[in-house]
PDB file of N, CA and C in Angstrom:
ATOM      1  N   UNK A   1       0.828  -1.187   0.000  1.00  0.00           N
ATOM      2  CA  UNK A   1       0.000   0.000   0.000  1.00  0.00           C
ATOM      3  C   UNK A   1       0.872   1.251   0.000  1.00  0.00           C
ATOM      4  N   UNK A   2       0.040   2.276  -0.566  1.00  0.00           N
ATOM      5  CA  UNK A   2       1.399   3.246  -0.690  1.00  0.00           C
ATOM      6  C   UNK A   2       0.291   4.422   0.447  1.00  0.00           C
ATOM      7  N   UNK A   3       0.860   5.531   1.008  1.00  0.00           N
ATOM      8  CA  UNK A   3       0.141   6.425   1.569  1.00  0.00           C
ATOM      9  C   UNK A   3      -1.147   6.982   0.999  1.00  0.00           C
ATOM     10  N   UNK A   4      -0.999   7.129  -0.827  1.00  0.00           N
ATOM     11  CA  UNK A   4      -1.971   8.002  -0.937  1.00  0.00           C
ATOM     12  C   UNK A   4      -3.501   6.743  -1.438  1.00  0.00           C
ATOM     13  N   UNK A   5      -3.246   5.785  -0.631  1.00  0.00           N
ATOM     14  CA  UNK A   5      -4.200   4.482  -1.375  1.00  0.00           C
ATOM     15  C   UNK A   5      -5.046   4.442   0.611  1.00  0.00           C
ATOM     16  N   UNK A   6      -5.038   5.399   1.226  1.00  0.00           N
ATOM     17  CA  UNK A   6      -5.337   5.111   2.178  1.00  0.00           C
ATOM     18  C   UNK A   6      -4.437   4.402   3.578  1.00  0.00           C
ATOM     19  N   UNK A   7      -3.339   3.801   3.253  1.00  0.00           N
ATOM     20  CA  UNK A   7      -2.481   3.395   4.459  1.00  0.00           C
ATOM     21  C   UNK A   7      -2.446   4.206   5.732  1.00  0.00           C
ATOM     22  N   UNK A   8      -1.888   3.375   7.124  1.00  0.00           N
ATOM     23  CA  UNK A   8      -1.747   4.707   7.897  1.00  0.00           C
ATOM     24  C   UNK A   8      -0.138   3.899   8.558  1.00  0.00           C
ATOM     25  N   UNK A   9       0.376   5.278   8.885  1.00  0.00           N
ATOM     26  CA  UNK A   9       1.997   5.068   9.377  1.00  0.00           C
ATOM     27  C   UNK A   9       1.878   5.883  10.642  1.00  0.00           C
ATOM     28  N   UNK A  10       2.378   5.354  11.920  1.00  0.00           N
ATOM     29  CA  UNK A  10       2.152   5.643  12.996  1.00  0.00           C
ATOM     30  C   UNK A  10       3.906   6.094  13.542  1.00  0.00           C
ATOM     31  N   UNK A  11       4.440   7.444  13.855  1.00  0.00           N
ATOM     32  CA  UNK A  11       5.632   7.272  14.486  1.00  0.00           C
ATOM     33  C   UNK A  11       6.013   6.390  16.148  1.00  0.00           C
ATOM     34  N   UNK A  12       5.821   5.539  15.964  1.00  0.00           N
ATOM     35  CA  UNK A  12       6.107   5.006  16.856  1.00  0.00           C
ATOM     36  C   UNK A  12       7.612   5.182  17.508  1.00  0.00           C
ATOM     37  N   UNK A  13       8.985   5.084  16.698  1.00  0.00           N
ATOM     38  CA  UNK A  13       9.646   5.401  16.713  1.00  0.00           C
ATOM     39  C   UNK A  13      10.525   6.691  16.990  1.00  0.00           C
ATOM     40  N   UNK A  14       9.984   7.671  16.431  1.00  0.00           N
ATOM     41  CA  UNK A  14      10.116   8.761  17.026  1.00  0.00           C
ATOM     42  C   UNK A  14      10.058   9.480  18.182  1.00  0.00           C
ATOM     43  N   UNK A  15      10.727  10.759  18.469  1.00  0.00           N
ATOM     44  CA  UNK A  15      11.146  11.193  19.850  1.00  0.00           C
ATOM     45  C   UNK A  15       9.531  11.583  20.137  1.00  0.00           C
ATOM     46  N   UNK A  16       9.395  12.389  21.635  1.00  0.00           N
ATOM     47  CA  UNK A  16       8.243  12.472  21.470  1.00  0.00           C
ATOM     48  C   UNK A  16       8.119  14.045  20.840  1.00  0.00           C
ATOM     49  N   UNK A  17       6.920  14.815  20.497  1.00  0.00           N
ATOM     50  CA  UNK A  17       6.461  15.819  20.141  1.00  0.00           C
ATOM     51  C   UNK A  17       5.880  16.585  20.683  1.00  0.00           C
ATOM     52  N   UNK A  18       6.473  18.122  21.636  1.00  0.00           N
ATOM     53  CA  UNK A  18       5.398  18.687  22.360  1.00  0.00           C
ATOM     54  C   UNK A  18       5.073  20.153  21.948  1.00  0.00           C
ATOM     55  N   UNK A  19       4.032  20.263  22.228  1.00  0.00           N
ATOM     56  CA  UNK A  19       3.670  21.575  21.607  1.00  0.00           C
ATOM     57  C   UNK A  19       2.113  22.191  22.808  1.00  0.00           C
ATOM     58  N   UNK A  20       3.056  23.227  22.947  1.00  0.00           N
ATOM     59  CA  UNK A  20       1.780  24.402  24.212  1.00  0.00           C
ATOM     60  C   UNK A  20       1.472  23.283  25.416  1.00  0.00           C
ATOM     61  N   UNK A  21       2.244  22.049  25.820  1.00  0.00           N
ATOM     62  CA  UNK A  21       2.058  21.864  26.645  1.00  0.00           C
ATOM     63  C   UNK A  21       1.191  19.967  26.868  1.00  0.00           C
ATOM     64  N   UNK A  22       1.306  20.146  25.472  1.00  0.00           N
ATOM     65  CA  UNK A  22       0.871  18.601  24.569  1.00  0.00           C
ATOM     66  C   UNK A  22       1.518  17.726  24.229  1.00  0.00           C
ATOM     67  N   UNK A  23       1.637  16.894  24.535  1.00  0.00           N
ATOM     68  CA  UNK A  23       2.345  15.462  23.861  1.00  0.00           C
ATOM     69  C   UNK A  23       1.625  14.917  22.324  1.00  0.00           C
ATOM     70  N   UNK A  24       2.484  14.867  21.328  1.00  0.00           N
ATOM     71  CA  UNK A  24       1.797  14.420  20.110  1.00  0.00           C
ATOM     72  C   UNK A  24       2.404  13.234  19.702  1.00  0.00           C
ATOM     73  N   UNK A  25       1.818  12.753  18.949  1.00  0.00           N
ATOM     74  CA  UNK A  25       3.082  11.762  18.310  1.00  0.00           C
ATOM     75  C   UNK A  25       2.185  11.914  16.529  1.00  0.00           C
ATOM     76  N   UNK A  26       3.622  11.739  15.431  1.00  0.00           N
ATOM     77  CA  UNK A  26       3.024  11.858  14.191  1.00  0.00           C
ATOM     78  C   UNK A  26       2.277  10.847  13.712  1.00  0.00           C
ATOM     79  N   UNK A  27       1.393  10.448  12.527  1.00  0.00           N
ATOM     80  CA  UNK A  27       0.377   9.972  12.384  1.00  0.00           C
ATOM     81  C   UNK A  27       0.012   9.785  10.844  1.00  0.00           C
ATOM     82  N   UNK A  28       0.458   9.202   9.966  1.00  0.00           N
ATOM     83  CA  UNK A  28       0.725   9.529   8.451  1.00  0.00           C
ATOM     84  C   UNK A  28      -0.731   8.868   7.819  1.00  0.00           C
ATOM     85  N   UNK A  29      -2.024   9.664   7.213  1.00  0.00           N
ATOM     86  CA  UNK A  29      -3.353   8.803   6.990  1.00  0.00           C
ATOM     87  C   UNK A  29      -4.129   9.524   5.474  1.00  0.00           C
ATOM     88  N   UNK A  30      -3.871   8.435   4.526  1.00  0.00           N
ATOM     89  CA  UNK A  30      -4.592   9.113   3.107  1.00  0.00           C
ATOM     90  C   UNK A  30      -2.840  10.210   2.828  1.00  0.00           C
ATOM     91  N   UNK A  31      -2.204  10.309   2.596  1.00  0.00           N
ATOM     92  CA  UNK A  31      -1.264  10.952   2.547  1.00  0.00           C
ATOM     93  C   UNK A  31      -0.685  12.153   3.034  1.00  0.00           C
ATOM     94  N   UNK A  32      -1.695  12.341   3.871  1.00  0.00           N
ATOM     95  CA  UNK A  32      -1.459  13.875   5.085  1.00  0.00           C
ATOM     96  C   UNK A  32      -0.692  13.493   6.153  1.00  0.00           C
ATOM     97  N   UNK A  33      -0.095  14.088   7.052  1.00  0.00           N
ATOM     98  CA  UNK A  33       0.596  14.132   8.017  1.00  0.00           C
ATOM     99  C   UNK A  33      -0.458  14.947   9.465  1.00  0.00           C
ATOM    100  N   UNK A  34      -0.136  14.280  10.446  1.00  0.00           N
ATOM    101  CA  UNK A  34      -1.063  15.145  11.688  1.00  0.00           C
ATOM    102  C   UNK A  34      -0.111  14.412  12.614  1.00  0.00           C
ATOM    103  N   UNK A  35      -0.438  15.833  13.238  1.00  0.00           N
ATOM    104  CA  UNK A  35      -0.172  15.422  14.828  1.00  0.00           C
ATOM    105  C   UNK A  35      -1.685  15.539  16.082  1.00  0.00           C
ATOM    106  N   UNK A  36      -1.181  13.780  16.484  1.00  0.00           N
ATOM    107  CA  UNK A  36      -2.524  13.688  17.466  1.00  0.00           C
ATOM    108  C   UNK A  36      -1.784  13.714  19.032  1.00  0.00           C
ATOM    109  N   UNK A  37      -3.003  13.844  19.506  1.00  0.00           N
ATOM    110  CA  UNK A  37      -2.238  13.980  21.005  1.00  0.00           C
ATOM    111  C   UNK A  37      -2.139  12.666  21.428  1.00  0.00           C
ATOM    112  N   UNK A  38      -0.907  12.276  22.161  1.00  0.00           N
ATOM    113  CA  UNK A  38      -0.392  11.600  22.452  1.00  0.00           C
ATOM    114  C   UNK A  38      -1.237  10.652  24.042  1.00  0.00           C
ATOM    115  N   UNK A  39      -2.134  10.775  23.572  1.00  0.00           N
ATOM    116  CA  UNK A  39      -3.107  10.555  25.140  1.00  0.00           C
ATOM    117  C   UNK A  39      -4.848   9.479  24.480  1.00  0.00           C
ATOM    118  N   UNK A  40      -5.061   8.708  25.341  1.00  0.00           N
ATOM    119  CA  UNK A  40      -5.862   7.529  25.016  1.00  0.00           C
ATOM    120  C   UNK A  40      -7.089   8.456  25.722  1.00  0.00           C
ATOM    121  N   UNK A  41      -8.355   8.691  25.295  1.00  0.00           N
ATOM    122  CA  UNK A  41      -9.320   9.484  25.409  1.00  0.00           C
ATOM    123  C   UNK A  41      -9.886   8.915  27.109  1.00  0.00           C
ATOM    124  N   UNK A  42      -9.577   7.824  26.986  1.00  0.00           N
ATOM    125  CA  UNK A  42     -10.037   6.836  28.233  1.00  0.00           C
ATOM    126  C   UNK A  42      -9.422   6.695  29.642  1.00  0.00           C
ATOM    127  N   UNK A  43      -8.043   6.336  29.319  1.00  0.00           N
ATOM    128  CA  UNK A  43      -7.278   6.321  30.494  1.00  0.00           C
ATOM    129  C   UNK A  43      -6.099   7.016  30.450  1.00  0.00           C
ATOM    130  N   UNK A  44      -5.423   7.566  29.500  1.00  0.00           N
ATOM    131  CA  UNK A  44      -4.743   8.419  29.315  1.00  0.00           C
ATOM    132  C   UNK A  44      -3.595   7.621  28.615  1.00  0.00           C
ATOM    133  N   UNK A  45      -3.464   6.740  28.295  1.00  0.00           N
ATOM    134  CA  UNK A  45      -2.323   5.405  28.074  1.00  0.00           C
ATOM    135  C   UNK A  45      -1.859   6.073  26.748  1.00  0.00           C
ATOM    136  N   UNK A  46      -0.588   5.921  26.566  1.00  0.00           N
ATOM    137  CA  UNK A  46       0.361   6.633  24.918  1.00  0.00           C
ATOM    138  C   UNK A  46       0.089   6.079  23.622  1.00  0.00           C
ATOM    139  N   UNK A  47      -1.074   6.364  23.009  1.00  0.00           N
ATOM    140  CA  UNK A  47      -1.531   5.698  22.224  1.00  0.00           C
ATOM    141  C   UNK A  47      -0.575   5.376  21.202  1.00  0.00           C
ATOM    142  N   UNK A  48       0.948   6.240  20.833  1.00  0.00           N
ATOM    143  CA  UNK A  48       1.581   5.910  19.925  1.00  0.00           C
ATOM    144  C   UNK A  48       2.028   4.654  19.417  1.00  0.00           C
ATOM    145  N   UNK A  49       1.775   4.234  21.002  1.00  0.00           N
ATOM    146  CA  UNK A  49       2.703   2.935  20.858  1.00  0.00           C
ATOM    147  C   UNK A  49       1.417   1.505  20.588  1.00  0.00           C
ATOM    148  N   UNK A  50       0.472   2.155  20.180  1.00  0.00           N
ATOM    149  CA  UNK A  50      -0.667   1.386  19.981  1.00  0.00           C
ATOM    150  C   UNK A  50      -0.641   0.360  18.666  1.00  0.00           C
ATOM    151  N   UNK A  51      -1.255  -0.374  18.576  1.00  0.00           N
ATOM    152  CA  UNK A  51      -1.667  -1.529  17.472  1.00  0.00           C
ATOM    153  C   UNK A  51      -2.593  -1.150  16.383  1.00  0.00           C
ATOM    154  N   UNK A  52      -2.613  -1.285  15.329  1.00  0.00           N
ATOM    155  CA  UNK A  52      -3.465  -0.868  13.719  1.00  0.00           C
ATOM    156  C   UNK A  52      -3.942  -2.545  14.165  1.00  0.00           C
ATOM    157  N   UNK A  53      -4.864  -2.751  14.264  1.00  0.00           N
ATOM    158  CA  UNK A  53      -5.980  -4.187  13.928  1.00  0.00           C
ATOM    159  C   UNK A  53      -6.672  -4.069  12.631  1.00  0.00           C
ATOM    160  N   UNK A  54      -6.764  -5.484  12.729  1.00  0.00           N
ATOM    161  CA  UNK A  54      -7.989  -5.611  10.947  1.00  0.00           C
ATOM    162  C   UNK A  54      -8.316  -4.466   9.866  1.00  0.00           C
ATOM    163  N   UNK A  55      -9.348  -4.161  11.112  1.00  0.00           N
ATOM    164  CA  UNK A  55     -10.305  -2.653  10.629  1.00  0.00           C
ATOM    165  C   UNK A  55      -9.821  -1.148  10.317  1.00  0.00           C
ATOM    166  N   UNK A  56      -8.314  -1.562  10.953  1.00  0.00           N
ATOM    167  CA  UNK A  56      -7.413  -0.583  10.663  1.00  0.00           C
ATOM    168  C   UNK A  56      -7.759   0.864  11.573  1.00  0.00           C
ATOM    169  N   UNK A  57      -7.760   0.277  12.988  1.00  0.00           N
ATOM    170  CA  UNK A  57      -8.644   1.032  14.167  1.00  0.00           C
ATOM    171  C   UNK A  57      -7.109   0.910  14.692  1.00  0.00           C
ATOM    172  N   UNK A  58      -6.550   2.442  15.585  1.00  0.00           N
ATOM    173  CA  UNK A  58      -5.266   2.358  16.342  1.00  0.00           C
ATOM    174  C   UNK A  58      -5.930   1.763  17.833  1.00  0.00           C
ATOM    175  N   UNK A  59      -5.580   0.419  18.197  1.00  0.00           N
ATOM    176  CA  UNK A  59      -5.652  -0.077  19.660  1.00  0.00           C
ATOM    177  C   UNK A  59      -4.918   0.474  20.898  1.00  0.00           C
ATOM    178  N   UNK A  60      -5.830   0.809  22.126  1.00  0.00           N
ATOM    179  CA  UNK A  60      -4.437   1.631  22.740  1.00  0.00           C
ATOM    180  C   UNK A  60      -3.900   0.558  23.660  1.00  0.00           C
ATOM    181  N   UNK A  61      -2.489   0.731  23.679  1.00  0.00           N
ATOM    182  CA  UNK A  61      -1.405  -1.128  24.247  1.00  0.00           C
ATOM    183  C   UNK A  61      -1.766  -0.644  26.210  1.00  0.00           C
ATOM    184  N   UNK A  62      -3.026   0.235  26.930  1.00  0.00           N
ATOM    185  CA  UNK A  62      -2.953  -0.169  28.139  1.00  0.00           C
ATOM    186  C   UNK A  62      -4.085  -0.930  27.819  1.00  0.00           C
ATOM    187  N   UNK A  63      -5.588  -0.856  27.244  1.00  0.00           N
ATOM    188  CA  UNK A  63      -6.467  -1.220  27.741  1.00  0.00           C
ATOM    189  C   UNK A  63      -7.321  -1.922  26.413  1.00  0.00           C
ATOM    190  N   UNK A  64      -7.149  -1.535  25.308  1.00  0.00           N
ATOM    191  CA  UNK A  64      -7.241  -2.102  24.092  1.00  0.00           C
ATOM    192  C   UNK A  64      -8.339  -1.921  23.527  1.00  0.00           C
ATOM    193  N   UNK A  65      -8.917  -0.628  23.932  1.00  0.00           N
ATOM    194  CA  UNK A  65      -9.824   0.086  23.166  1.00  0.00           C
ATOM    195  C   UNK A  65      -9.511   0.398  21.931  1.00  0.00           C
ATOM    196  N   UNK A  66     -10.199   0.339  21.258  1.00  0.00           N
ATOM    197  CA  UNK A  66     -10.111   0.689  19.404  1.00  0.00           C
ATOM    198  C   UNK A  66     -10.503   1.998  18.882  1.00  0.00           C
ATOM    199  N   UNK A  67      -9.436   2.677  18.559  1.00  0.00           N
ATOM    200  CA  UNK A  67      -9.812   4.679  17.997  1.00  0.00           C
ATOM    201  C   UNK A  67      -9.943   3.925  16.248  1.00  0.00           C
ATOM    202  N   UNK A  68     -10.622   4.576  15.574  1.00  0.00           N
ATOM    203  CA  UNK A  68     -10.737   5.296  14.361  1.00  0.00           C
ATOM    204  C   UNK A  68     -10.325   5.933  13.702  1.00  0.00           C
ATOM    205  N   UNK A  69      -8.955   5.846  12.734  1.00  0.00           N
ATOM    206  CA  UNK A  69      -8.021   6.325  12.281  1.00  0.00           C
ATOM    207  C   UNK A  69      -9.085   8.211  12.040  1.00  0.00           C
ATOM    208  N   UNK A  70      -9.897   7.962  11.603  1.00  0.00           N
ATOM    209  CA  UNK A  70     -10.944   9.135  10.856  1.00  0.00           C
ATOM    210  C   UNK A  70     -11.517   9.971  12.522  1.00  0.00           C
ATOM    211  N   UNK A  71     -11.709   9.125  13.362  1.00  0.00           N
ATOM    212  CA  UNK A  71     -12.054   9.735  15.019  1.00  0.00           C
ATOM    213  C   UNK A  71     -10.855  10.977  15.776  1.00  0.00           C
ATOM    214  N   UNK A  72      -9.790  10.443  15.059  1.00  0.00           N
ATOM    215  CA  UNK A  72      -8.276  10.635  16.143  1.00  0.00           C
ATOM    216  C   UNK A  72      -8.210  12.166  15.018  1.00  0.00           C
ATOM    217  N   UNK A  73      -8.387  11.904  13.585  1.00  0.00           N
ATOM    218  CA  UNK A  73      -8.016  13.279  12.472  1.00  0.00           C
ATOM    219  C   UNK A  73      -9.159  14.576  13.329  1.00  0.00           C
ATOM    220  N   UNK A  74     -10.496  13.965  13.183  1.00  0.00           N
ATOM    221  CA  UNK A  74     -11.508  14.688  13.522  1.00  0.00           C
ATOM    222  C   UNK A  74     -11.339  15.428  14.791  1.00  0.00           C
ATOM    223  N   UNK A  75     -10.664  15.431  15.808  1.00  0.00           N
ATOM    224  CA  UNK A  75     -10.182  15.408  17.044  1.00  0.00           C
ATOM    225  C   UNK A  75      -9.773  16.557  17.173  1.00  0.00           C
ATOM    226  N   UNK A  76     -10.477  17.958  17.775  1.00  0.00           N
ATOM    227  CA  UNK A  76     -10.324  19.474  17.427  1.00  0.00           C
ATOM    228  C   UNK A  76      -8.955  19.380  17.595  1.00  0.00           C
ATOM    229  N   UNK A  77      -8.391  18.712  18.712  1.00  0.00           N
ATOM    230  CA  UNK A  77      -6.821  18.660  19.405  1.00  0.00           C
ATOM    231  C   UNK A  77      -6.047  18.137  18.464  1.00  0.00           C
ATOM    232  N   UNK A  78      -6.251  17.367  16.980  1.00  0.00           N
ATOM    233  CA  UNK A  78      -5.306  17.248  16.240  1.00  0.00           C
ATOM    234  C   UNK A  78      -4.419  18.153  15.539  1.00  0.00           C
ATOM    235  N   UNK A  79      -3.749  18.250  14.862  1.00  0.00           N
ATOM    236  CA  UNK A  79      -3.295  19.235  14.224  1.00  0.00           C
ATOM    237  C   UNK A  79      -2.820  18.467  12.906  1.00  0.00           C
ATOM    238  N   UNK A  80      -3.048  19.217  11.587  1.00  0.00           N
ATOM    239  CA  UNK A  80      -2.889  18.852  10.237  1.00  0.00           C
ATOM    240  C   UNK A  80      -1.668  19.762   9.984  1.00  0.00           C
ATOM    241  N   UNK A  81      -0.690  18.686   9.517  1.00  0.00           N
ATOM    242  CA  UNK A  81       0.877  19.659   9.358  1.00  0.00           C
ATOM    243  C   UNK A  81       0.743  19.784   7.485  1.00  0.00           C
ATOM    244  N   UNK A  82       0.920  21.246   6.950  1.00  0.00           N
ATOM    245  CA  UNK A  82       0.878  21.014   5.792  1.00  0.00           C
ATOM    246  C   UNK A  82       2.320  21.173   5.125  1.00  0.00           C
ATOM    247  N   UNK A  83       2.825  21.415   3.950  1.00  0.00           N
ATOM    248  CA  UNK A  83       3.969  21.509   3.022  1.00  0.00           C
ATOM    249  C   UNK A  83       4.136  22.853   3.101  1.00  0.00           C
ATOM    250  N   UNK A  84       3.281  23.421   3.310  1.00  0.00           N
ATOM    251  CA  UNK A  84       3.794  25.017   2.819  1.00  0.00           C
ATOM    252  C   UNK A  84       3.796  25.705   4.082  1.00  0.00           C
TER     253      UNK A  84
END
Protein backbone atom coordinates (compact mmCIF):
# COMPACT_ATOMS: atom_id res chain seq x y z
CA UNK A 1 0.00 0.00 0.00
CA UNK A 2 1.40 3.25 -0.69
CA UNK A 3 0.14 6.43 1.57
CA UNK A 4 -1.97 8.00 -0.94
CA UNK A 5 -4.20 4.48 -1.38
CA UNK A 6 -5.34 5.11 2.18
CA UNK A 7 -2.48 3.40 4.46
CA UNK A 8 -1.75 4.71 7.90
CA UNK A 9 2.00 5.07 9.38
CA UNK A 10 2.15 5.64 13.00
CA UNK A 11 5.63 7.27 14.49
CA UNK A 12 6.11 5.01 16.86
CA UNK A 13 9.65 5.40 16.71
CA UNK A 14 10.12 8.76 17.03
CA UNK A 15 11.15 11.19 19.85
CA UNK A 16 8.24 12.47 21.47
CA UNK A 17 6.46 15.82 20.14
CA UNK A 18 5.40 18.69 22.36
CA UNK A 19 3.67 21.58 21.61
CA UNK A 20 1.78 24.40 24.21
CA UNK A 21 2.06 21.86 26.64
CA UNK A 22 0.87 18.60 24.57
CA UNK A 23 2.34 15.46 23.86
CA UNK A 24 1.80 14.42 20.11
CA UNK A 25 3.08 11.76 18.31
CA UNK A 26 3.02 11.86 14.19
CA UNK A 27 0.38 9.97 12.38
CA UNK A 28 0.73 9.53 8.45
CA UNK A 29 -3.35 8.80 6.99
CA UNK A 30 -4.59 9.11 3.11
CA UNK A 31 -1.26 10.95 2.55
CA UNK A 32 -1.46 13.88 5.09
CA UNK A 33 0.60 14.13 8.02
CA UNK A 34 -1.06 15.14 11.69
CA UNK A 35 -0.17 15.42 14.83
CA UNK A 36 -2.52 13.69 17.47
CA UNK A 37 -2.24 13.98 21.01
CA UNK A 38 -0.39 11.60 22.45
CA UNK A 39 -3.11 10.56 25.14
CA UNK A 40 -5.86 7.53 25.02
CA UNK A 41 -9.32 9.48 25.41
CA UNK A 42 -10.04 6.84 28.23
CA UNK A 43 -7.28 6.32 30.49
CA UNK A 44 -4.74 8.42 29.32
CA UNK A 45 -2.32 5.40 28.07
CA UNK A 46 0.36 6.63 24.92
CA UNK A 47 -1.53 5.70 22.22
CA UNK A 48 1.58 5.91 19.92
CA UNK A 49 2.70 2.93 20.86
CA UNK A 50 -0.67 1.39 19.98
CA UNK A 51 -1.67 -1.53 17.47
CA UNK A 52 -3.46 -0.87 13.72
CA UNK A 53 -5.98 -4.19 13.93
CA UNK A 54 -7.99 -5.61 10.95
CA UNK A 55 -10.31 -2.65 10.63
CA UNK A 56 -7.41 -0.58 10.66
CA UNK A 57 -8.64 1.03 14.17
CA UNK A 58 -5.27 2.36 16.34
CA UNK A 59 -5.65 -0.08 19.66
CA UNK A 60 -4.44 1.63 22.74
CA UNK A 61 -1.40 -1.13 24.25
CA UNK A 62 -2.95 -0.17 28.14
CA UNK A 63 -6.47 -1.22 27.74
CA UNK A 64 -7.24 -2.10 24.09
CA UNK A 65 -9.82 0.09 23.17
CA UNK A 66 -10.11 0.69 19.40
CA UNK A 67 -9.81 4.68 18.00
CA UNK A 68 -10.74 5.30 14.36
CA UNK A 69 -8.02 6.33 12.28
CA UNK A 70 -10.94 9.13 10.86
CA UNK A 71 -12.05 9.74 15.02
CA UNK A 72 -8.28 10.64 16.14
CA UNK A 73 -8.02 13.28 12.47
CA UNK A 74 -11.51 14.69 13.52
CA UNK A 75 -10.18 15.41 17.04
CA UNK A 76 -10.32 19.47 17.43
CA UNK A 77 -6.82 18.66 19.40
CA UNK A 78 -5.31 17.25 16.24
CA UNK A 79 -3.29 19.24 14.22
CA UNK A 80 -2.89 18.85 10.24
CA UNK A 81 0.88 19.66 9.36
CA UNK A 82 0.88 21.01 5.79
CA UNK A 83 3.97 21.51 3.02
CA UNK A 84 3.79 25.02 2.82
Amino acid sequence: MTEDDGSVWIGHDLPPIRRDGVEYFLLSAGGELYLVPNRCPHRGGPLKFGRLNGAGELVCPMHGNAFSIQSLIANPATLRLSAS
